[in-house]
C-alpha atoms as a PDB file:
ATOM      1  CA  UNK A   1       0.000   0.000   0.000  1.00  0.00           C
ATOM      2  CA  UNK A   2       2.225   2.785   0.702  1.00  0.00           C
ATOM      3  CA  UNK A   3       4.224   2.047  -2.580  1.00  0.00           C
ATOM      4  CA  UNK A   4       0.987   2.930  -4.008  1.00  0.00           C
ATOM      5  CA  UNK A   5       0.958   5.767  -2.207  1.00  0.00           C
ATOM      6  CA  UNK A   6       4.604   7.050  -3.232  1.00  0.00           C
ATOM      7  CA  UNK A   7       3.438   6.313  -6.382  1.00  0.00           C
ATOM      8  CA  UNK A   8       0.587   8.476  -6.356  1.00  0.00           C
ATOM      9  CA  UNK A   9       2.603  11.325  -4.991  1.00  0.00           C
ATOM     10  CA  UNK A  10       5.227  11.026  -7.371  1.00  0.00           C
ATOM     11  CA  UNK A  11       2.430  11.217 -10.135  1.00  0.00           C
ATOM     12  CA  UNK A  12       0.452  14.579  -8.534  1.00  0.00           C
ATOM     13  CA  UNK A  13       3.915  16.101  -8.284  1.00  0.00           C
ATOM     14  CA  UNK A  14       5.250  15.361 -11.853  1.00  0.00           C
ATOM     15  CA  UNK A  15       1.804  16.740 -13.258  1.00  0.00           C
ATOM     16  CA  UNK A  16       2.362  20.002 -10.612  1.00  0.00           C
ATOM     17  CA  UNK A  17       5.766  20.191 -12.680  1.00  0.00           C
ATOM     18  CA  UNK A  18       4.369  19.961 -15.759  1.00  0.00           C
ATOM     19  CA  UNK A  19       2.010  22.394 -15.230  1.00  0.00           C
ATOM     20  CA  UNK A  20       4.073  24.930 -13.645  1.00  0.00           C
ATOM     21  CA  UNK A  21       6.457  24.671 -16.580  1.00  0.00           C
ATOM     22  CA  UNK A  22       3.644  25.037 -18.993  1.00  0.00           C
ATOM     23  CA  UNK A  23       1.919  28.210 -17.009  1.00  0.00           C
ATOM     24  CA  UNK A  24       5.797  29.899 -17.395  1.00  0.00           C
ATOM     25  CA  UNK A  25       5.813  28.944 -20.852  1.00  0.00           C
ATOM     26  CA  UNK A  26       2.519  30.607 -21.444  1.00  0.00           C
ATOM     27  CA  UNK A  27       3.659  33.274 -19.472  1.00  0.00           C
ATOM     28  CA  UNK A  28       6.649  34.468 -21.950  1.00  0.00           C
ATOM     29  CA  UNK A  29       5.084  34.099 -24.920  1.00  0.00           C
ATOM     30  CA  UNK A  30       2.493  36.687 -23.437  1.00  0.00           C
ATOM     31  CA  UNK A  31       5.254  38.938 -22.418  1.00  0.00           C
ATOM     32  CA  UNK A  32       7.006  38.770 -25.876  1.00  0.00           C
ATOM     33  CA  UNK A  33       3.413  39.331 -27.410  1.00  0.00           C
ATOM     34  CA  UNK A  34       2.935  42.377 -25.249  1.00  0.00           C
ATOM     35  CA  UNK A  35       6.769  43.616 -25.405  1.00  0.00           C
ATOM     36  CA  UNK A  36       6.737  43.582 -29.148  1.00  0.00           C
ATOM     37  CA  UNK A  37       3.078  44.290 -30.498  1.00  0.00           C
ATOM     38  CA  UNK A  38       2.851  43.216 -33.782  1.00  0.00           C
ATOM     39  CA  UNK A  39       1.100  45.694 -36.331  1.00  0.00           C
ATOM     40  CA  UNK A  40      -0.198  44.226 -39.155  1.00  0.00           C
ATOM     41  CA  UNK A  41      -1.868  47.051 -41.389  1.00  0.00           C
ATOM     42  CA  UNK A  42      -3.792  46.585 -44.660  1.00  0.00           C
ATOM     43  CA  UNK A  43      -0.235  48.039 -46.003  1.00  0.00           C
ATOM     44  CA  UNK A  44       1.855  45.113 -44.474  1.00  0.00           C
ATOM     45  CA  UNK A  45      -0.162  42.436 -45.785  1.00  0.00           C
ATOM     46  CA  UNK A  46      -0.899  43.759 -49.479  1.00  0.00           C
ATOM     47  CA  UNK A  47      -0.609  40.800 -51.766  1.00  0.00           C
ATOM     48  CA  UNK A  48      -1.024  38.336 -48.829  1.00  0.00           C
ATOM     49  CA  UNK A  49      -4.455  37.106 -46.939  1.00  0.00           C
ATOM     50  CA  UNK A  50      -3.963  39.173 -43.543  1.00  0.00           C
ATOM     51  CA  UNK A  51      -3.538  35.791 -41.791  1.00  0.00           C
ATOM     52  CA  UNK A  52      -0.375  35.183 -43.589  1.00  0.00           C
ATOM     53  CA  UNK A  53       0.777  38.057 -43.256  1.00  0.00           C
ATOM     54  CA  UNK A  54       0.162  37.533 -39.351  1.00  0.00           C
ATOM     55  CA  UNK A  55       1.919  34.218 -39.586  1.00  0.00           C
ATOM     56  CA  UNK A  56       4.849  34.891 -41.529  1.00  0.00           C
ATOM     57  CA  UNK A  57       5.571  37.742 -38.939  1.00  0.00           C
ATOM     58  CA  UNK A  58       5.408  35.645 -35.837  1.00  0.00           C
ATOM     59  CA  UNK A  59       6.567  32.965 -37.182  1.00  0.00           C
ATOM     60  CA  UNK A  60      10.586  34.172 -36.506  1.00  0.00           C
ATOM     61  CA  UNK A  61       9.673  34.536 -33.012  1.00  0.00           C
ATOM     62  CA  UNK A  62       7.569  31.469 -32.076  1.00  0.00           C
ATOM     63  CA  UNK A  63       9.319  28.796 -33.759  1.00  0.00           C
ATOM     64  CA  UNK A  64      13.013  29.061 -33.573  1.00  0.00           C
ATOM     65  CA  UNK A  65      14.435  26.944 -31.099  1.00  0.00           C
ATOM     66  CA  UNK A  66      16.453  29.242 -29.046  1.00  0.00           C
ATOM     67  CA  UNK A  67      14.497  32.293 -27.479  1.00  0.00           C
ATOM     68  CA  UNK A  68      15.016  36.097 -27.327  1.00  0.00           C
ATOM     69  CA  UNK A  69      13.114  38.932 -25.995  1.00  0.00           C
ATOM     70  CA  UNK A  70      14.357  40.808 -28.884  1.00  0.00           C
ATOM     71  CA  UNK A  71      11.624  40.885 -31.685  1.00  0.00           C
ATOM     72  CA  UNK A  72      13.770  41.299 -35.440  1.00  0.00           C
ATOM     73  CA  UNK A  73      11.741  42.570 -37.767  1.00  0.00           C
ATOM     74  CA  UNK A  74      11.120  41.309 -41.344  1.00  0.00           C
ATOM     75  CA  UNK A  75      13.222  42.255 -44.196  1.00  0.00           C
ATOM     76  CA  UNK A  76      11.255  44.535 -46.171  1.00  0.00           C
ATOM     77  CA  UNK A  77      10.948  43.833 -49.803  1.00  0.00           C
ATOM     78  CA  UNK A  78      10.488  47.013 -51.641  1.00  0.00           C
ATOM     79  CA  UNK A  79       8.690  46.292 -55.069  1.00  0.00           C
END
């Protein structure tokens, strides 16, 4: 019985761990959201569907695999 026990407590406090690191990781990305607002104008997104546009900006910041509170910006292509 109390293996089952130790058992259960090692299970509640892996799933506490888990969540905690979760609840940070939700944290940052809403501090790099706020930090760096992203402005996508009707301007910005000309020749793209303004959800692409969206994407294409966060998507430097979201998916690389090391992080950085600094927020590059896209190159701009000038047509």
């Amino acid at each position: 019985m109390k293996s089952l026990n130790l058992k259960k407590d090692y299970s509640i406090k892996d799933i506490e761990h888990q969540f905690i690191r979760a609840s940070e990781s939700g944290r940052d990305v809403s501090r790099l959201l706020e930090a760096n607002k992203i402005k996508v104008g009707f301007s910005d997104a000309k020749g793209k569907s303004s959800k692409l546009a969206l994407i294409t900006t966060i998507q430097p910041v979201c998916c690389r695999k090391k992080t950085s509170p600094v927020f590059q910006e896209p190159v701009q292509k000038n047509y």
